[in-house]
PDB file of N, CA and C in Angstrom:
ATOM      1  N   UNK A   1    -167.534  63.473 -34.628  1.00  0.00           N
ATOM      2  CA  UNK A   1    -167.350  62.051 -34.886  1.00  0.00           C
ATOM      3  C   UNK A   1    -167.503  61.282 -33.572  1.00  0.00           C
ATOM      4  N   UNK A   2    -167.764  60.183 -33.484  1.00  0.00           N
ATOM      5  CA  UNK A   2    -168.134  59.033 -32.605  1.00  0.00           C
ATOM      6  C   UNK A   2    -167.374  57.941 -32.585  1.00  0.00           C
ATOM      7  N   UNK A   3    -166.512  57.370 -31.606  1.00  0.00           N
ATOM      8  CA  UNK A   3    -166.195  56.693 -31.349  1.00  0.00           C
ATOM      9  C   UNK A   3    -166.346  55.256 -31.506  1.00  0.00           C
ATOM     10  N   UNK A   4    -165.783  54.209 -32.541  1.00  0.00           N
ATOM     11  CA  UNK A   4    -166.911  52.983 -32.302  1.00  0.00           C
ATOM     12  C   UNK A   4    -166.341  51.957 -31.496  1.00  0.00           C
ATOM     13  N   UNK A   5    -166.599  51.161 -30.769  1.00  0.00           N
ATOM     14  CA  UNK A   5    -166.084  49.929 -29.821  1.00  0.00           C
ATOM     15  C   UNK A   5    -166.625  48.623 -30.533  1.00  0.00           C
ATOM     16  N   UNK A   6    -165.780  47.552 -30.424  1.00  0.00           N
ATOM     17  CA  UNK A   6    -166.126  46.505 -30.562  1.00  0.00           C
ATOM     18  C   UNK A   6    -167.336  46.081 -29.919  1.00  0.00           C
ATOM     19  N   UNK A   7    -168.192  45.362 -30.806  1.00  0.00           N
ATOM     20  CA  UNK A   7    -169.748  44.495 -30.076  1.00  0.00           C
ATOM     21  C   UNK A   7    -170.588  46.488 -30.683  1.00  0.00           C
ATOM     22  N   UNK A   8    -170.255  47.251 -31.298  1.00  0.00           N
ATOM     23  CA  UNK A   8    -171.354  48.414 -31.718  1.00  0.00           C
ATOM     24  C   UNK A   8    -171.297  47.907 -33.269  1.00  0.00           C
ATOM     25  N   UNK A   9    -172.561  48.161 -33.361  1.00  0.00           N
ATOM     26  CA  UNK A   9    -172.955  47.888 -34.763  1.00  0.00           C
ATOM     27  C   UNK A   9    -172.371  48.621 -35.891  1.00  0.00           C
ATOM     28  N   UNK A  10    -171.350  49.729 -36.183  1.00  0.00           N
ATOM     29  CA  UNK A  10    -170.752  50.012 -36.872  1.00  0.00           C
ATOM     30  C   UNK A  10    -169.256  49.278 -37.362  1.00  0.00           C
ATOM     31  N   UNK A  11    -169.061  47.937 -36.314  1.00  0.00           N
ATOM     32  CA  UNK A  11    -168.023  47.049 -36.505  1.00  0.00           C
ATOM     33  C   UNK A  11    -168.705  45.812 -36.818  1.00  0.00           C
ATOM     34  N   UNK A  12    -170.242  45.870 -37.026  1.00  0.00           N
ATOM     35  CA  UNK A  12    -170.607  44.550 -37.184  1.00  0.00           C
ATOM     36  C   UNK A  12    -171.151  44.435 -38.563  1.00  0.00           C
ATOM     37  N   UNK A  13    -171.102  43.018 -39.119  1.00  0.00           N
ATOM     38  CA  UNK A  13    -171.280  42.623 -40.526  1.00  0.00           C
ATOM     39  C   UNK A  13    -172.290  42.901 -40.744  1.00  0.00           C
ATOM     40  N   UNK A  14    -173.583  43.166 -40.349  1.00  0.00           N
ATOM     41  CA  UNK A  14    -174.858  43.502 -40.822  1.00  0.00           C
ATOM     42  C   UNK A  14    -175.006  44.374 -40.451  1.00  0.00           C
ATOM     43  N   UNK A  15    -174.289  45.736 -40.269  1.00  0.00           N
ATOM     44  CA  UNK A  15    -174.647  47.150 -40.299  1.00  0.00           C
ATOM     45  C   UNK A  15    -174.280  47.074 -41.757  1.00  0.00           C
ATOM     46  N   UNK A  16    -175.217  48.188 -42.653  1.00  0.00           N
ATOM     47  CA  UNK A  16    -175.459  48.415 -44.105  1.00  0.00           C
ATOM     48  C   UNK A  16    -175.039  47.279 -44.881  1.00  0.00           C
ATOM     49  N   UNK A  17    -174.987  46.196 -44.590  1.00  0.00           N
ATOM     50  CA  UNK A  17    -174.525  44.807 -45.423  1.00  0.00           C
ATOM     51  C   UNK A  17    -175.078  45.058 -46.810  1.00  0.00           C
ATOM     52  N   UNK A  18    -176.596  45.261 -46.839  1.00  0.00           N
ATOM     53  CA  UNK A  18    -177.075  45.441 -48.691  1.00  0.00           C
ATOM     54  C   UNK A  18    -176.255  46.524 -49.159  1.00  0.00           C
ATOM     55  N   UNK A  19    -175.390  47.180 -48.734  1.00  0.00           N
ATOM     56  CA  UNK A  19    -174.696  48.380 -49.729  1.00  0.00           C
ATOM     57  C   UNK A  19    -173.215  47.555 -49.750  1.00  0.00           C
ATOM     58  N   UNK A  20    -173.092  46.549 -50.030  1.00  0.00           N
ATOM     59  CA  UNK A  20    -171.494  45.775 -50.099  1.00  0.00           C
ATOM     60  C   UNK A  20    -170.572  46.473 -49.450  1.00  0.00           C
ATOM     61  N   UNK A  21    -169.409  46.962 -50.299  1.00  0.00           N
ATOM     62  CA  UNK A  21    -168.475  47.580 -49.989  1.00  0.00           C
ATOM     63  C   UNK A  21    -168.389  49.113 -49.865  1.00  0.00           C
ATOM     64  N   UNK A  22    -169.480  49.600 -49.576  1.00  0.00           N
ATOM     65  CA  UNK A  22    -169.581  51.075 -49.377  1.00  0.00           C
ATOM     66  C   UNK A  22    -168.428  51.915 -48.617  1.00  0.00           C
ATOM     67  N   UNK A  23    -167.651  52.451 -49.496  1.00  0.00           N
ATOM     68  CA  UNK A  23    -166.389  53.104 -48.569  1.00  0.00           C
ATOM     69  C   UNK A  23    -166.646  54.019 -47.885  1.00  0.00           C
ATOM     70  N   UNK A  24    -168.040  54.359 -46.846  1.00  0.00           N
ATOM     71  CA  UNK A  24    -168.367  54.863 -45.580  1.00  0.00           C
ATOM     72  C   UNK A  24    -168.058  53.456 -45.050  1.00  0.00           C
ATOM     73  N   UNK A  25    -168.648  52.838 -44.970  1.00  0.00           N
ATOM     74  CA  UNK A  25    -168.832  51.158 -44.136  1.00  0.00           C
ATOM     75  C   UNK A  25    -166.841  50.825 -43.816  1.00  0.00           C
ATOM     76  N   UNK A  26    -166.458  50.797 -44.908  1.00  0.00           N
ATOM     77  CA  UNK A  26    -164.651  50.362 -44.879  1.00  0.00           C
ATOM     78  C   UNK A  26    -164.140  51.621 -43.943  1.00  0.00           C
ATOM     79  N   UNK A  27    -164.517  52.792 -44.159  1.00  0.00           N
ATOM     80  CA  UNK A  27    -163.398  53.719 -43.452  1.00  0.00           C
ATOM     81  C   UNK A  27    -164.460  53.942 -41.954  1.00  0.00           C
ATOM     82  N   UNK A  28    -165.389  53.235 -41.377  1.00  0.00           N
ATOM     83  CA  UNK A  28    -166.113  53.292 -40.232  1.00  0.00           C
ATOM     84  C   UNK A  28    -165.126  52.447 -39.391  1.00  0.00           C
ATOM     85  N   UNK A  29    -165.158  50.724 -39.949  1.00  0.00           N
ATOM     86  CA  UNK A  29    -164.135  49.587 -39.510  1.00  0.00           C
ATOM     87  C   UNK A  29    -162.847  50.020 -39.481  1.00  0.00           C
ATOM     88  N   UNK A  30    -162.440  50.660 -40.648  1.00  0.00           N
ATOM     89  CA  UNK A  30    -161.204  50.791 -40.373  1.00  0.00           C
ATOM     90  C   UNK A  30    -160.695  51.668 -39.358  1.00  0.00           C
ATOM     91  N   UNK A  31    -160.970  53.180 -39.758  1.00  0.00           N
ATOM     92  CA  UNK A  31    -160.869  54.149 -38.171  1.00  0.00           C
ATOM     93  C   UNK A  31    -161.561  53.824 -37.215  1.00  0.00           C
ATOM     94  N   UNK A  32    -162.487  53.632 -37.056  1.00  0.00           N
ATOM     95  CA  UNK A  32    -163.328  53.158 -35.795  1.00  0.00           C
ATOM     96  C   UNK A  32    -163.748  54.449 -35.220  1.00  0.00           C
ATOM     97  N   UNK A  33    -164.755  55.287 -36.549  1.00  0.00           N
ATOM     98  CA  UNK A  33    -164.958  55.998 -35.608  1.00  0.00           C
ATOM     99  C   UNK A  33    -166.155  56.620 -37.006  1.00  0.00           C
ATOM    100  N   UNK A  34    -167.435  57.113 -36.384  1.00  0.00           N
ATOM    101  CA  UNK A  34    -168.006  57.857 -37.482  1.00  0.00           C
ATOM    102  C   UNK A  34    -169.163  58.838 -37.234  1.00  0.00           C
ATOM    103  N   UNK A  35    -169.695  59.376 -37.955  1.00  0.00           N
ATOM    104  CA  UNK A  35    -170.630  60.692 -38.153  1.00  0.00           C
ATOM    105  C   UNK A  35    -171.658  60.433 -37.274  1.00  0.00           C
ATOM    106  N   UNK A  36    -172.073  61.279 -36.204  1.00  0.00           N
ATOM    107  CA  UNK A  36    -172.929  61.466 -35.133  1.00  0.00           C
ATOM    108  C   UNK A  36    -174.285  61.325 -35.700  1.00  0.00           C
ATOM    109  N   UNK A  37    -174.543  61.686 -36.964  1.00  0.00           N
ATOM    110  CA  UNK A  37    -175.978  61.719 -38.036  1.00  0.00           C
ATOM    111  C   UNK A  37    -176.128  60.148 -38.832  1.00  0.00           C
ATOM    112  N   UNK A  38    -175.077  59.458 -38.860  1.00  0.00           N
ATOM    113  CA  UNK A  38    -175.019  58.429 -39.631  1.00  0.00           C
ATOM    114  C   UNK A  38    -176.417  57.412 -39.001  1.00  0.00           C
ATOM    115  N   UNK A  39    -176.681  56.733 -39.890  1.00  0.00           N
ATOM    116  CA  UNK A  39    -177.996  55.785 -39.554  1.00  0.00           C
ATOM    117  C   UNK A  39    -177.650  54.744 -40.799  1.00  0.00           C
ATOM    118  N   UNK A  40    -178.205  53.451 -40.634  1.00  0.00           N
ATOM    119  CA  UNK A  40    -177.801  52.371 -41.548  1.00  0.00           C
ATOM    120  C   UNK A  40    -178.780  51.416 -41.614  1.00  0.00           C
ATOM    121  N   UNK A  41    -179.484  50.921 -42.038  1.00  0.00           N
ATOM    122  CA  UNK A  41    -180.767  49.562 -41.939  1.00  0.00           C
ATOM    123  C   UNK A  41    -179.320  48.454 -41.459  1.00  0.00           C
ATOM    124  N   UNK A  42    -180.550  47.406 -40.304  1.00  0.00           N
ATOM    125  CA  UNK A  42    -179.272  46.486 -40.112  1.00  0.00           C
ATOM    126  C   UNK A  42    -179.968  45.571 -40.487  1.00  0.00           C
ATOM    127  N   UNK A  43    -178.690  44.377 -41.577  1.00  0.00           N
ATOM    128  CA  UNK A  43    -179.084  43.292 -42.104  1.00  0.00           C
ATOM    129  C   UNK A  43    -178.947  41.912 -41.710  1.00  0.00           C
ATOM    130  N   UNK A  44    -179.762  42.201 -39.942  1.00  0.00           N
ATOM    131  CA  UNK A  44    -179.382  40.914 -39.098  1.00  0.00           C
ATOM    132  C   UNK A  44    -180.841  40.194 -39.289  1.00  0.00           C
ATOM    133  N   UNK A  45    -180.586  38.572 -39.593  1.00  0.00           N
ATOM    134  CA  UNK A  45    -181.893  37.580 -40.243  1.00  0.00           C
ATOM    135  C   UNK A  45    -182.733  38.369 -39.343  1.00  0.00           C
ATOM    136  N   UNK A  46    -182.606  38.290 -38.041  1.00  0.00           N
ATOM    137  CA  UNK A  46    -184.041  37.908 -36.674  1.00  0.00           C
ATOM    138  C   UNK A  46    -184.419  39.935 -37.139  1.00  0.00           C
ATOM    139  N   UNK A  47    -183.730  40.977 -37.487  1.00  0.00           N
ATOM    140  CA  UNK A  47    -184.499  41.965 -37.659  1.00  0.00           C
ATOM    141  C   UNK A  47    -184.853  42.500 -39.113  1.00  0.00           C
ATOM    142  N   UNK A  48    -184.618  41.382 -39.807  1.00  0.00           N
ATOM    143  CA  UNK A  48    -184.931  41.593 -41.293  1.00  0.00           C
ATOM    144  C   UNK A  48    -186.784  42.142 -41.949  1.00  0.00           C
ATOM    145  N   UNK A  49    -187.750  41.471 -41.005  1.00  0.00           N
ATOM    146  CA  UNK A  49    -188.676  42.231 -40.899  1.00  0.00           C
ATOM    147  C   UNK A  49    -189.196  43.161 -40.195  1.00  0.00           C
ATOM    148  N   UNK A  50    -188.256  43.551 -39.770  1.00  0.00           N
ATOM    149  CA  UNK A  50    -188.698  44.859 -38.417  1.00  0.00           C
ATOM    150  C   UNK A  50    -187.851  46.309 -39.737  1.00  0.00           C
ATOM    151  N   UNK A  51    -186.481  45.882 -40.054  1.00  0.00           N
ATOM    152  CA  UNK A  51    -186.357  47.234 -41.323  1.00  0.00           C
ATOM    153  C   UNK A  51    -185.766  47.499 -40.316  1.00  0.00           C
ATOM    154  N   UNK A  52    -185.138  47.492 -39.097  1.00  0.00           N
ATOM    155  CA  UNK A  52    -184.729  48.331 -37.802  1.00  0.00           C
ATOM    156  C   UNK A  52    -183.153  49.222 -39.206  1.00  0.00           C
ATOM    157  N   UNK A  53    -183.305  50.160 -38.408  1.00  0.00           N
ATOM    158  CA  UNK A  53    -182.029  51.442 -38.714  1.00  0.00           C
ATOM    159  C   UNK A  53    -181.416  51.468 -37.207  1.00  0.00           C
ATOM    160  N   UNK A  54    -180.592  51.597 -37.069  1.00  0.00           N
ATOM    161  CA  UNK A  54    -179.587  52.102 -35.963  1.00  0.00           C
ATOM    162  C   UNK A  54    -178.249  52.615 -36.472  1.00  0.00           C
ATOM    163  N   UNK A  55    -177.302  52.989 -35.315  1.00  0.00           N
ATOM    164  CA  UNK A  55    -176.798  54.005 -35.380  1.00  0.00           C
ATOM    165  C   UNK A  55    -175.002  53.377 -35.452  1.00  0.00           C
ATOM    166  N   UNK A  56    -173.948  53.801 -35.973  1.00  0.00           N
ATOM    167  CA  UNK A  56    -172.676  52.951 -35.683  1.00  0.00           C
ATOM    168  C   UNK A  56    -172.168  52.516 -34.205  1.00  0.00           C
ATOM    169  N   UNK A  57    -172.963  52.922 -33.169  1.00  0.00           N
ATOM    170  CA  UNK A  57    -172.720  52.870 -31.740  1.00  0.00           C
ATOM    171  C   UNK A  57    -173.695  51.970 -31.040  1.00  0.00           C
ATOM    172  N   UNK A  58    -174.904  52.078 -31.969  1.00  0.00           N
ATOM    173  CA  UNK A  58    -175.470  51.081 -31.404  1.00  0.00           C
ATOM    174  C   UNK A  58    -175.332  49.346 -31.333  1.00  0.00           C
ATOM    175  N   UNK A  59    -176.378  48.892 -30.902  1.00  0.00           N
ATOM    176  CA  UNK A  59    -175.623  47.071 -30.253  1.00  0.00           C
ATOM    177  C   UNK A  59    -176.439  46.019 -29.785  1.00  0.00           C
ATOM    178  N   UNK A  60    -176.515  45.011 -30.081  1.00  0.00           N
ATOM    179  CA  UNK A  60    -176.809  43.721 -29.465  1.00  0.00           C
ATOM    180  C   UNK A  60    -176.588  42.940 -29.630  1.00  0.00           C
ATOM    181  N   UNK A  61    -177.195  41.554 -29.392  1.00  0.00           N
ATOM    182  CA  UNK A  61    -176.598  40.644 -29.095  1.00  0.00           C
ATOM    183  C   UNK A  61    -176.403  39.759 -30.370  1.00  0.00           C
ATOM    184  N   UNK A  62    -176.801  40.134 -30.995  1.00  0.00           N
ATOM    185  CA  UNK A  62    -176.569  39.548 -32.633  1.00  0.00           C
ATOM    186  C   UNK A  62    -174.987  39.789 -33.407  1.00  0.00           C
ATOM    187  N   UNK A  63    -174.315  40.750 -32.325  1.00  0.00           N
ATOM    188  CA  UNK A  63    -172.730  41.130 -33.154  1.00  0.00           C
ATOM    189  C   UNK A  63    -171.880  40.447 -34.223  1.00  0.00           C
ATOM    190  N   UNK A  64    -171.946  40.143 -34.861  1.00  0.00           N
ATOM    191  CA  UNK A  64    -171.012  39.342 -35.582  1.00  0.00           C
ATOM    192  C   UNK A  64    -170.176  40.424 -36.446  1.00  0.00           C
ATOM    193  N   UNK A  65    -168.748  40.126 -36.189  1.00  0.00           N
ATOM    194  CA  UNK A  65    -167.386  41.346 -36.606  1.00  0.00           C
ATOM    195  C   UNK A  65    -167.238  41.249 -38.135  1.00  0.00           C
ATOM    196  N   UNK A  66    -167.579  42.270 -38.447  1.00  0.00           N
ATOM    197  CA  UNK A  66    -166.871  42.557 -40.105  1.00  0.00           C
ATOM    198  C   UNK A  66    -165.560  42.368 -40.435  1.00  0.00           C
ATOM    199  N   UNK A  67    -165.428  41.423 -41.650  1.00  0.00           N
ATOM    200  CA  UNK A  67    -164.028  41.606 -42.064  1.00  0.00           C
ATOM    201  C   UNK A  67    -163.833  42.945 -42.541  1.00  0.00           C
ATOM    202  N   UNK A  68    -163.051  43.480 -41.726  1.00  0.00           N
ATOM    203  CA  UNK A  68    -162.057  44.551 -42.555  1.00  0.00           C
ATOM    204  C   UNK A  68    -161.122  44.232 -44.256  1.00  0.00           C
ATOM    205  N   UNK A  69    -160.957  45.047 -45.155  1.00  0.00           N
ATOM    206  CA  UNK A  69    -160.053  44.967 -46.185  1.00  0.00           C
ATOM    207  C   UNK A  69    -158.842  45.486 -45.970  1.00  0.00           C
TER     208      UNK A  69
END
C-alpha cells in the first residue's frame, strides 16, 4: 500500500469522479492510503481530452480536495 498526501490525486475530486461513489475511491480518502497497481482516468476539464490515467500519488496543479463521507 501507498501512502497518500494531500495535493496527490487520490485525495482529489477528479481522480475516478465518473465512477461516483466507488467504495475504492471512499476508503482511498478516508485511510489515505492505497494499492501500488491502482490507476484511475482523471476527470479534470483541462485533461478531459487527453483520457490521462494516473496513479493515487500522483499530482498537479489542478488539486481540488474531495469531500469525504
Amino acid at each position: 500500500m501507498q501512502q497518500v498526501q494531500d495535493g496527490q490525486c487520490g485525495l482529489c475530486t477528479h481522480f475516478g469522479e465518473h465512477h461516483g461513489d466507488d467504495q475504492r475511491l471512499v476508503n482511498i480518502r478516508r485511510e489515505r492510503t492505497a494499492p501500488e497497481t491502482l490507476v484511475e482516468e482523471c476527470g479534470h476539464p483541462k485533461h478531459a481530452e487527453l483520457h490521462l490515467v494516473v496513479t493515487p500519488i500522483s499530482g498537479c496543479q489542478g488539486f481540488e480536495p474531495a469531500y469525504v463521507h
